[in-house]
Protein backbone atom coordinates (compact mmCIF):
# COMPACT_ATOMS: atom_id res chain seq x y z
CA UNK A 1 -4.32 -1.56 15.29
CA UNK A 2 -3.37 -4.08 17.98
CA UNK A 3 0.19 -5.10 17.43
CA UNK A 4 0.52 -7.81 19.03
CA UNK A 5 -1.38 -9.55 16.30
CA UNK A 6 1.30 -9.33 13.96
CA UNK A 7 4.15 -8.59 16.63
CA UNK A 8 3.87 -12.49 18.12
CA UNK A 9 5.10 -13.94 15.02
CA UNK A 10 6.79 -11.03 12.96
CA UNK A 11 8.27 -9.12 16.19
CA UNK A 12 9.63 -5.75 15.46
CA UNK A 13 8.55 -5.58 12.24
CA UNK A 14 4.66 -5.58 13.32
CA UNK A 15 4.83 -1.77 13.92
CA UNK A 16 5.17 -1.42 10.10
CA UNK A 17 2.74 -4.42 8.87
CA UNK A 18 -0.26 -3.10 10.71
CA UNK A 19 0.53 0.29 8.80
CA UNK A 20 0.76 -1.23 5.79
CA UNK A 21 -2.82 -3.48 6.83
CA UNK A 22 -4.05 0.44 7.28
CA UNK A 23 -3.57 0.91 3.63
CA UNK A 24 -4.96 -1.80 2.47
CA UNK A 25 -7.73 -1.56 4.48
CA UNK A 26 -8.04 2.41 3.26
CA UNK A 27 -8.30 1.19 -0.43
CA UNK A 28 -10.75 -1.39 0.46
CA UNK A 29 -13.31 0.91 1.54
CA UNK A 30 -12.63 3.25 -0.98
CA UNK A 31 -13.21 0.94 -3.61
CA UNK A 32 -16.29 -0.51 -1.58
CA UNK A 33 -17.79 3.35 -1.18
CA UNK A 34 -17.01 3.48 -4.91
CA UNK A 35 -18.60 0.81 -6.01
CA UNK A 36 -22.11 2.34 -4.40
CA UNK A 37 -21.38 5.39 -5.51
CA UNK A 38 -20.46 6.80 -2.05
CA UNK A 39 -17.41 8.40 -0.98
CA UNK A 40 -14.14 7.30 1.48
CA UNK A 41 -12.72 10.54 2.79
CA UNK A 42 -9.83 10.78 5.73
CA UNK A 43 -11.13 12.92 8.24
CA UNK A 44 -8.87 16.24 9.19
CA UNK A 45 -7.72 17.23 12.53
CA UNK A 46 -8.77 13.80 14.36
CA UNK A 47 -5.06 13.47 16.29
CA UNK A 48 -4.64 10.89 18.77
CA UNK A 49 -5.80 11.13 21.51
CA UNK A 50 -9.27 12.64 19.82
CA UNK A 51 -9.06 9.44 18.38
CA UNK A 52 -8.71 7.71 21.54
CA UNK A 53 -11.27 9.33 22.96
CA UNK A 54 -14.10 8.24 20.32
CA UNK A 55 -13.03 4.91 20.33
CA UNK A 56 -13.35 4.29 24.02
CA UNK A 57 -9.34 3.41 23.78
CA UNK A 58 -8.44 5.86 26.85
CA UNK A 59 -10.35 3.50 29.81
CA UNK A 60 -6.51 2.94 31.10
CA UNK A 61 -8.60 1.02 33.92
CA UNK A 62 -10.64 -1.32 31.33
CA UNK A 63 -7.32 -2.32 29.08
CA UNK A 64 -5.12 -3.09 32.33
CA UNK A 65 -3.53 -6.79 31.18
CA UNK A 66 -4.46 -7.08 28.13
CA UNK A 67 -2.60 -6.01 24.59
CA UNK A 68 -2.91 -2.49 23.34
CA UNK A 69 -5.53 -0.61 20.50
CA UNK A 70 -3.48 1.54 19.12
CA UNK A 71 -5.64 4.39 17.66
CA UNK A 72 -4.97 5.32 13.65
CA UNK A 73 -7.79 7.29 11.20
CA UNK A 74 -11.24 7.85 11.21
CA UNK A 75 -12.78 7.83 8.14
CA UNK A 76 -16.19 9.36 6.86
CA UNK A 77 -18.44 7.16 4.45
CA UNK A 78 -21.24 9.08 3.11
CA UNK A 79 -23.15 9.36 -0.16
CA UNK A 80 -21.51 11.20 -2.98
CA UNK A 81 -23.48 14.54 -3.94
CA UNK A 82 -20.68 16.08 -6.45
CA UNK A 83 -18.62 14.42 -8.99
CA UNK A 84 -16.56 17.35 -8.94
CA UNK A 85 -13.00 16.90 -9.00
CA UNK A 86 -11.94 19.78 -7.05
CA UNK A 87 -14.56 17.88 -4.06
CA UNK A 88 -11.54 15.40 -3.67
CA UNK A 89 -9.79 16.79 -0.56
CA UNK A 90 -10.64 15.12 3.42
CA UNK A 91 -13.57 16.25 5.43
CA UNK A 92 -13.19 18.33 8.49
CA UNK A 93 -15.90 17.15 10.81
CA UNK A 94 -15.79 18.72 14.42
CA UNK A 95 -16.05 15.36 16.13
CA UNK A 96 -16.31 16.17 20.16
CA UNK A 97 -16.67 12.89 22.12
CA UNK A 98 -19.43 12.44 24.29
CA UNK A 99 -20.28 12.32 27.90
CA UNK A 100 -21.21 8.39 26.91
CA UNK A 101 -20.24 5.26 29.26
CA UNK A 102 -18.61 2.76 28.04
CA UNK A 103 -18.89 -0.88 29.00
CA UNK A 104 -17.36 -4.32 29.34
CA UNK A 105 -13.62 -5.21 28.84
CA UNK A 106 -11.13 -6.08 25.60
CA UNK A 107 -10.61 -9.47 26.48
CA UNK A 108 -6.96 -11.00 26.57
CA UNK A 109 -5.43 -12.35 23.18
CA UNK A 110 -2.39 -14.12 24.19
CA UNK A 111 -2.45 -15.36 27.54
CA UNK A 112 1.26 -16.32 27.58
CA UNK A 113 3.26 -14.10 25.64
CA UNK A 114 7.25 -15.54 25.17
CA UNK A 115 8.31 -11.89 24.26
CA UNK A 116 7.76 -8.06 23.95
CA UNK A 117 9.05 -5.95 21.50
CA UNK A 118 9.30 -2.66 23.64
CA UNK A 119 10.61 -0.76 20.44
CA UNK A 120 6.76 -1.19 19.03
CA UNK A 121 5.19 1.11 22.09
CA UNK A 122 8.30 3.27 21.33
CA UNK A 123 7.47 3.67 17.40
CA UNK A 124 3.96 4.00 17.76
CA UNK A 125 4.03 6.72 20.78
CA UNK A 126 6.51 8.69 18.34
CA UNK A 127 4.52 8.91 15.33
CA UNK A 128 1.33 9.62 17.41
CA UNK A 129 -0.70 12.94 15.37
CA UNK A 130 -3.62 14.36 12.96
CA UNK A 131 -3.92 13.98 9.38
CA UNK A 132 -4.01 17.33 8.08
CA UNK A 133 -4.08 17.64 4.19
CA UNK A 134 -1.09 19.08 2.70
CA UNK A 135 -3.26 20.49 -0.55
CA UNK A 136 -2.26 17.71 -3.71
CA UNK A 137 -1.14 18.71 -6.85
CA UNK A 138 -1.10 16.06 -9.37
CA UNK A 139 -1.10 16.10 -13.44
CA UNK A 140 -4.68 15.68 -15.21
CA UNK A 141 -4.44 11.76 -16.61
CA UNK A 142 -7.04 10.55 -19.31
CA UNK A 143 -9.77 8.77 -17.75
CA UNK A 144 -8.51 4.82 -17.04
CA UNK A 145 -10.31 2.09 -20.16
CA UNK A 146 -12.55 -0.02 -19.11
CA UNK A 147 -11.05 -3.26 -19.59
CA UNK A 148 -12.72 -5.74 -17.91
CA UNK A 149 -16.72 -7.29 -17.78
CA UNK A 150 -16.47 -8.75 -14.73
CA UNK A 151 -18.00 -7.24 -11.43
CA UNK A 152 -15.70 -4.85 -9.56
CA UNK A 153 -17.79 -7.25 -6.84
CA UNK A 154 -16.31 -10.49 -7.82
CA UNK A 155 -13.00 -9.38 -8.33
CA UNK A 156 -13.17 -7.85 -4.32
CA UNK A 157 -14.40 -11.41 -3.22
CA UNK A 158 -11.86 -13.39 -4.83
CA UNK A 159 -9.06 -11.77 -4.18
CA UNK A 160 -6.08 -13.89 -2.86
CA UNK A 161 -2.22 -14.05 -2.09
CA UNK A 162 -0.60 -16.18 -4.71
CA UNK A 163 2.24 -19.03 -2.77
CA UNK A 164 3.97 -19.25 -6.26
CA UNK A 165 4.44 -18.50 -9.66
CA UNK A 166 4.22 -20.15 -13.01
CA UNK A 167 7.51 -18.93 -14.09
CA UNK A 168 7.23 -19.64 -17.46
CA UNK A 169 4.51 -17.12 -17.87
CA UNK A 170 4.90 -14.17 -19.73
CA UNK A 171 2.49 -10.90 -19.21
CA UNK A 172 1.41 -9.24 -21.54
CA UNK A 173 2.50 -5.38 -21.93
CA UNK A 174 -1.03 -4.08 -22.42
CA UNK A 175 -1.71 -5.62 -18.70
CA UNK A 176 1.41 -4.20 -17.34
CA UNK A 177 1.23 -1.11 -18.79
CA UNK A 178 -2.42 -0.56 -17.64
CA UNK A 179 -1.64 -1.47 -13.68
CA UNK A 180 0.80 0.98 -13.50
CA UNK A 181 -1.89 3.51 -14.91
CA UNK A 182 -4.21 2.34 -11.83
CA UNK A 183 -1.39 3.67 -9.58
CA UNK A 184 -1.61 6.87 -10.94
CA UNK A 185 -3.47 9.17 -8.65
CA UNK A 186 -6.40 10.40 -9.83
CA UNK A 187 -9.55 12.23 -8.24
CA UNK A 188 -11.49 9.04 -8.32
CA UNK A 189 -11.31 5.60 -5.69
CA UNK A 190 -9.31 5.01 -3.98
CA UNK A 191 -6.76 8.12 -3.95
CA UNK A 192 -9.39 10.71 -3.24
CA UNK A 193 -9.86 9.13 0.12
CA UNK A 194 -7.46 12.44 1.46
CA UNK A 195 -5.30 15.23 -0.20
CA UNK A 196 -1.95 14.68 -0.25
CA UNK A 197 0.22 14.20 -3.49
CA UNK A 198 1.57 11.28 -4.05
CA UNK A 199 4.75 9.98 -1.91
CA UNK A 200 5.61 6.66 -2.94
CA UNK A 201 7.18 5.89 -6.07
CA UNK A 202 7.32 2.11 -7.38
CA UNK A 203 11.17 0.70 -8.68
CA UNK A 204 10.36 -2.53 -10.86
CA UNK A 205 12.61 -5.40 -11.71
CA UNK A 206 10.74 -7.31 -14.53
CA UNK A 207 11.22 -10.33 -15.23
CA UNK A 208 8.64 -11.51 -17.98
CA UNK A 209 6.48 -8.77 -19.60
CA UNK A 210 5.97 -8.97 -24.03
CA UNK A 211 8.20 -6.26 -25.49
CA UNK A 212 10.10 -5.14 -22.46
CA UNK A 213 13.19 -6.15 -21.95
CA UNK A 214 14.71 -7.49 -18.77
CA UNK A 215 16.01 -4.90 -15.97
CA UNK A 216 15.15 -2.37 -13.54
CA UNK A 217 12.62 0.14 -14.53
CA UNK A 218 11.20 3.42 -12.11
CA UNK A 219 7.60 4.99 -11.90
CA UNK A 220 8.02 8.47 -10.56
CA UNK A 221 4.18 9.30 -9.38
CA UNK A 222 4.30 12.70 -9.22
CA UNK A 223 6.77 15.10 -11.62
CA UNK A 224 8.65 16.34 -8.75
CA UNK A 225 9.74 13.15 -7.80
CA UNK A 226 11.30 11.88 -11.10
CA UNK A 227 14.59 14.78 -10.84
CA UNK A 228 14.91 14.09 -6.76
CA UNK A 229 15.26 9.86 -8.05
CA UNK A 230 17.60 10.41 -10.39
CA UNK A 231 19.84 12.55 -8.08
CA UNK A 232 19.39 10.15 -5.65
CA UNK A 233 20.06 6.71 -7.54
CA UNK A 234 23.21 5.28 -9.40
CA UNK A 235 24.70 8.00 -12.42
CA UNK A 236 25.20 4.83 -14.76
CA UNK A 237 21.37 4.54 -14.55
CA UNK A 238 19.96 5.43 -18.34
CA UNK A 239 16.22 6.71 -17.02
CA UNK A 240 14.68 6.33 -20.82
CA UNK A 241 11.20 7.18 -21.33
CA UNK A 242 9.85 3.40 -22.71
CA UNK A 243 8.08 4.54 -25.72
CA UNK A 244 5.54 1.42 -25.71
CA UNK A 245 3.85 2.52 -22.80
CA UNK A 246 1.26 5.25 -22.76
CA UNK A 247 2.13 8.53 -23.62
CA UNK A 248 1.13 9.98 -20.19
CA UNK A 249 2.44 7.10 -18.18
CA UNK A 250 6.13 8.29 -16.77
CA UNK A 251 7.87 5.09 -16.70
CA UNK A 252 11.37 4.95 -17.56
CA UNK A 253 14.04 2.38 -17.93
CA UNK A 254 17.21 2.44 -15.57
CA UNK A 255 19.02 -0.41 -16.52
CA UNK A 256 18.71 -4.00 -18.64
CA UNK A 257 19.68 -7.02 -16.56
CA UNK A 258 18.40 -10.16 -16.01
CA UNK A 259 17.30 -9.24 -11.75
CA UNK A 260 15.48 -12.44 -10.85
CA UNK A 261 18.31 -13.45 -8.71
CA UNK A 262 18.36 -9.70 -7.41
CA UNK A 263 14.93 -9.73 -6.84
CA UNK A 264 14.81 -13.20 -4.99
CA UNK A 265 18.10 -11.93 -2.34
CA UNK A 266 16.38 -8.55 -1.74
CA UNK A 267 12.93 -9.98 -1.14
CA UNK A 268 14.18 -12.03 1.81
CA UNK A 269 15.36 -14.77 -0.97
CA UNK A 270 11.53 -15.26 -1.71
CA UNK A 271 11.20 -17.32 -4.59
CA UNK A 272 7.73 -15.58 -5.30
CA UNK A 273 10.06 -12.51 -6.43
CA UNK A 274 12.12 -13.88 -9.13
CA UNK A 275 9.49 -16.14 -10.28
CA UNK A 276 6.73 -13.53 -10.88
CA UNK A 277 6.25 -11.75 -14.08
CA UNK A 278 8.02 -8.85 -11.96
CA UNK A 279 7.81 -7.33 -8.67
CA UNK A 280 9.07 -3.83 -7.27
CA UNK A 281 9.58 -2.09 -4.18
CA UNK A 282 8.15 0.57 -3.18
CA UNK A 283 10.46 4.11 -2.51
CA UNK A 284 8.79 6.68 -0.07
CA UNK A 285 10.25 10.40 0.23
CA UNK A 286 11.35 9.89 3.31
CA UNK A 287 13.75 12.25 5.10
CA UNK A 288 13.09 15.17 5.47
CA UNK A 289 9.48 14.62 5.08
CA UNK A 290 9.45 11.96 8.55
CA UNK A 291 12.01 14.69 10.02
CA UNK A 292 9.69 17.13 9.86
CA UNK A 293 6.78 15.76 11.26
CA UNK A 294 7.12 12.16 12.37
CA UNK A 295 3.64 11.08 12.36
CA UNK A 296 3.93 11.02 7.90
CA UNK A 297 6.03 7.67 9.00
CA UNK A 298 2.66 5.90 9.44
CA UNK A 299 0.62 7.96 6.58
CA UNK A 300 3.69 7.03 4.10
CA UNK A 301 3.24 3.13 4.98
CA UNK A 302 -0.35 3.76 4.20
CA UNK A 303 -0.28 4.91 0.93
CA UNK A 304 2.41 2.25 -0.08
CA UNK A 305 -0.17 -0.09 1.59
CA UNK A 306 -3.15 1.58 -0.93
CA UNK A 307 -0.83 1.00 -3.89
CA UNK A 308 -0.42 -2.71 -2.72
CA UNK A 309 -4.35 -3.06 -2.73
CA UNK A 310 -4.15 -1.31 -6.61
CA UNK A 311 -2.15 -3.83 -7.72
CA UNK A 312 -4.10 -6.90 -5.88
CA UNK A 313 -7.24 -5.95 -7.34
CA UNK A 314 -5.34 -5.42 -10.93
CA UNK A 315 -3.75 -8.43 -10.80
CA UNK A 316 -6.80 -10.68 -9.97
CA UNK A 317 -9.08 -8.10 -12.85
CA UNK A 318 -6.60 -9.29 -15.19
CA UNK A 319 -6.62 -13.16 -14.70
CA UNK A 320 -3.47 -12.96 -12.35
CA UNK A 321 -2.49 -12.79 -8.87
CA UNK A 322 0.21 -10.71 -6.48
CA UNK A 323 1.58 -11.38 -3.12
CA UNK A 324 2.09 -8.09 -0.54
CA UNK A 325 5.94 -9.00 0.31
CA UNK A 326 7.05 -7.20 3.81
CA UNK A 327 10.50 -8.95 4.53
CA UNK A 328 12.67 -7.38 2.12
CA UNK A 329 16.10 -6.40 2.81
CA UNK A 330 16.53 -2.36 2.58
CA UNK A 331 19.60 -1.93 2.73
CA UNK A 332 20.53 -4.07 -0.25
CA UNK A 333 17.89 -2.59 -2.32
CA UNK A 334 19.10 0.22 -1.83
CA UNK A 335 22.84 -0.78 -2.91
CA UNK A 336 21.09 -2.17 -5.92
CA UNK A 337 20.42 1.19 -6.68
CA UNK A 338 23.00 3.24 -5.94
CA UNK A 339 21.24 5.18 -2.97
CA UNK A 340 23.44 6.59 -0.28
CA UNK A 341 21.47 8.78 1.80
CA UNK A 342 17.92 8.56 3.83
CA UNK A 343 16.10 10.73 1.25
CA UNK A 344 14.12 8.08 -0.54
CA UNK A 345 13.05 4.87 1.96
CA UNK A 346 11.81 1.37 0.84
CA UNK A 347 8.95 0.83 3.10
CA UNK A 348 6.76 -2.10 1.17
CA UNK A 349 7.32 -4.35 -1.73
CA UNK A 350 4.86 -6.95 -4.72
CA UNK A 351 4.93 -9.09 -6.66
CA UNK A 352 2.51 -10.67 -9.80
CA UNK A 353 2.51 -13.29 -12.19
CA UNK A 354 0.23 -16.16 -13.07
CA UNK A 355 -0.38 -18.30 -10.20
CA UNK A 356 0.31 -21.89 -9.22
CA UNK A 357 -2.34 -23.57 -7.02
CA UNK A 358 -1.33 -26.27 -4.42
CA UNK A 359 -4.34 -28.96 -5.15
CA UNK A 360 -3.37 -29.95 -2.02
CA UNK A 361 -4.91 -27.06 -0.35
CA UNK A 362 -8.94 -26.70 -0.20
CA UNK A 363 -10.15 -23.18 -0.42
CA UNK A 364 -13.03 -22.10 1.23
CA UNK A 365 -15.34 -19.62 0.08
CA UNK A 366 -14.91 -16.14 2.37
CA UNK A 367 -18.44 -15.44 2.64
CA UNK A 368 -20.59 -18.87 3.39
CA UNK A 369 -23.96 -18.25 2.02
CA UNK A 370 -23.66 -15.62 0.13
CA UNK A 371 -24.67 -15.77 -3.64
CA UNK A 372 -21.82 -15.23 -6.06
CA UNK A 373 -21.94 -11.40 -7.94
């Protein structure tokens, strides 16, 4: 990551997008490897400076003036021999760098920064480490329906951010039922890219969706999670099981309200909140998990970023669109929901509905040249 990319317009808050850009970019090589029938995996043990090391980052001489790489993951892409569920943990590879040279100079990206955010640097030397799987333990799901023809290809091209919503649109439940199933974690891409059980658990205001009502509903993504929620959040919160959804999908209604106003304030007073069919934000187990071992802050904003990629791809599968939201107001989220202590942690948040398109913007096609899938 180089920070300064996002830190020059978003300032302190740069440490956390280029974490969440780290997820994204996780699920799309898992889906890419996928797609080929290759595997994505994390690789163990890689800390740091190891990191550093292979990625020619530590020539303190060569980077003198110019913005910081800030070393992250390493991931392995190789062809898939076994299909076998129980192959779904990271790969230990005993990467040594070598006794290479390394040549020429990161050239200068802003020539006349205004301002430096020292608390960036402070963050990222902090949560320096190695990702070292913890061993997941996840429920068996059924196998995910296919629901679409289109190319997995096509869908990964067109992908976009949607600027606003039709909100007039209503989603239907079979759509919204089945992209919460895709952020289920199962031994398949994207979540087998490493082994740890899932961390992040969505809370969703809808807005618009056939057959649900209006209000606040939870996904707990592992079992664990759903009792350490419900000690955590408001006691007025009802936390039924919505019986319309699939069997095997935990989601659970907290509370019926009309939240597109709530949704708009807490999302930085985005209209793309309150006008999308819903959106959610995204509740990490925090602390004492960070407490522990501080460099899970980054892996945490990772996999919220992977379930933000889910959703993008399911939106845009389905005929739709969502917009990644990072300004969101934490704090008041968590008043909305009755939280009083660090345990759980809003660290990303989404939106989805049916897009409006600005005619007055010409869209380009990503790839010049290349024939459409």
């Amino acid at each position: 990551s180089i920070h300064w990319r996002e830190a020059w317009k978003y300032g302190e808050r740069a440490f956390r997008y280029c974490q969440l850009d780290i997820g994204h970019a996780i699920g799309a090589l898992g889906y890419d490897a996928g797609v080929l029938g290759w595997s994505a995996k994390a690789v163990e043990g890689t800390g740091s400076e190891v990191l550093e090391a292979l990625f020619g980052l530590d020539r303190t001489g060569d980077f003198s003036g110019v913005e910081a790489e800030d070393p992250d993951l390493l991931i392995a892409i190789q062809p898939r021999f076994d299909h076998d569920a129980s192959n779904a943990s990271g790969v230990m590879i005993p990467f040594r760098p070598g006794k290479g040279a390394w040549h020429g100079r990161p050239n200068r990206l802003d020539p006349h920064p205004m301002y430096h955010w020292p608390v960036i640097d402070q963050v990222a030397m902090a949560t320096r480490g190695a990702l070292a799987n913890e061993g997941r333990l996840c429920p068996t799901y059924p196998a995910l329906p296919r629901t679409r023809e289109t190319s997995a290809s096509r869908i990964i091209l067109q992908r976009r951010s949607a600027q606003r919503f039709d909100r007039n649109f209503t989603m239907d439940a079979s759509i919204f039922f089945h992209m919460l199933d895709c952020l289920l974690a199962r031994p398949a891409a994207p979540w087998d890219v490493w082994d740890y059980s899932p961390r992040i658990h969505p809370v969703f205001f809808v807005h618009r969706v056939a057959s649900l009502s209006p209000g606040v509903y939870a996904l707990p993504r592992h079992p664990e999670a759903e009792q350490a929620l419900r000690d955590s959040m408001s006691k007025d919160f009802a936390w039924q099981k919505v019986e319309s959804a699939p069997a095997h999908l935990p989601l659970f209604k907290l509370l019926y309200a009309d939240c597109r106003s709530a949704a708009g304030t807490v999302s930085c007073h985005q209209a793309i909140a309150r006008d999308g069919c819903f959106s959610l934000g995204m509740l990490a187990e925090f602390d004492p998990l960070v407490r522990t071992n501080s460099w899970r802050y980054r892996q945490l904003h990772w996999e919220a970023g992977l379930l933000g990629h889910v959703l993008y791809l399911e939106a845009e599968a389905a005929g739709l669109r969502g917009t990644g939201i990072g300004c969101f107001f934490d704090d008041v989220f968590h008043e909305h929901l009755g939280m009083k202590t660090g345990r759980f942690q809003s660290l990303y948040h989404f939106t989805a509905g049916k897009p409006l398109t600005d005619e007055r913007i010409t869209t380009l096609p990503p790839y010049p040249g290349r024939p459409t899938p």
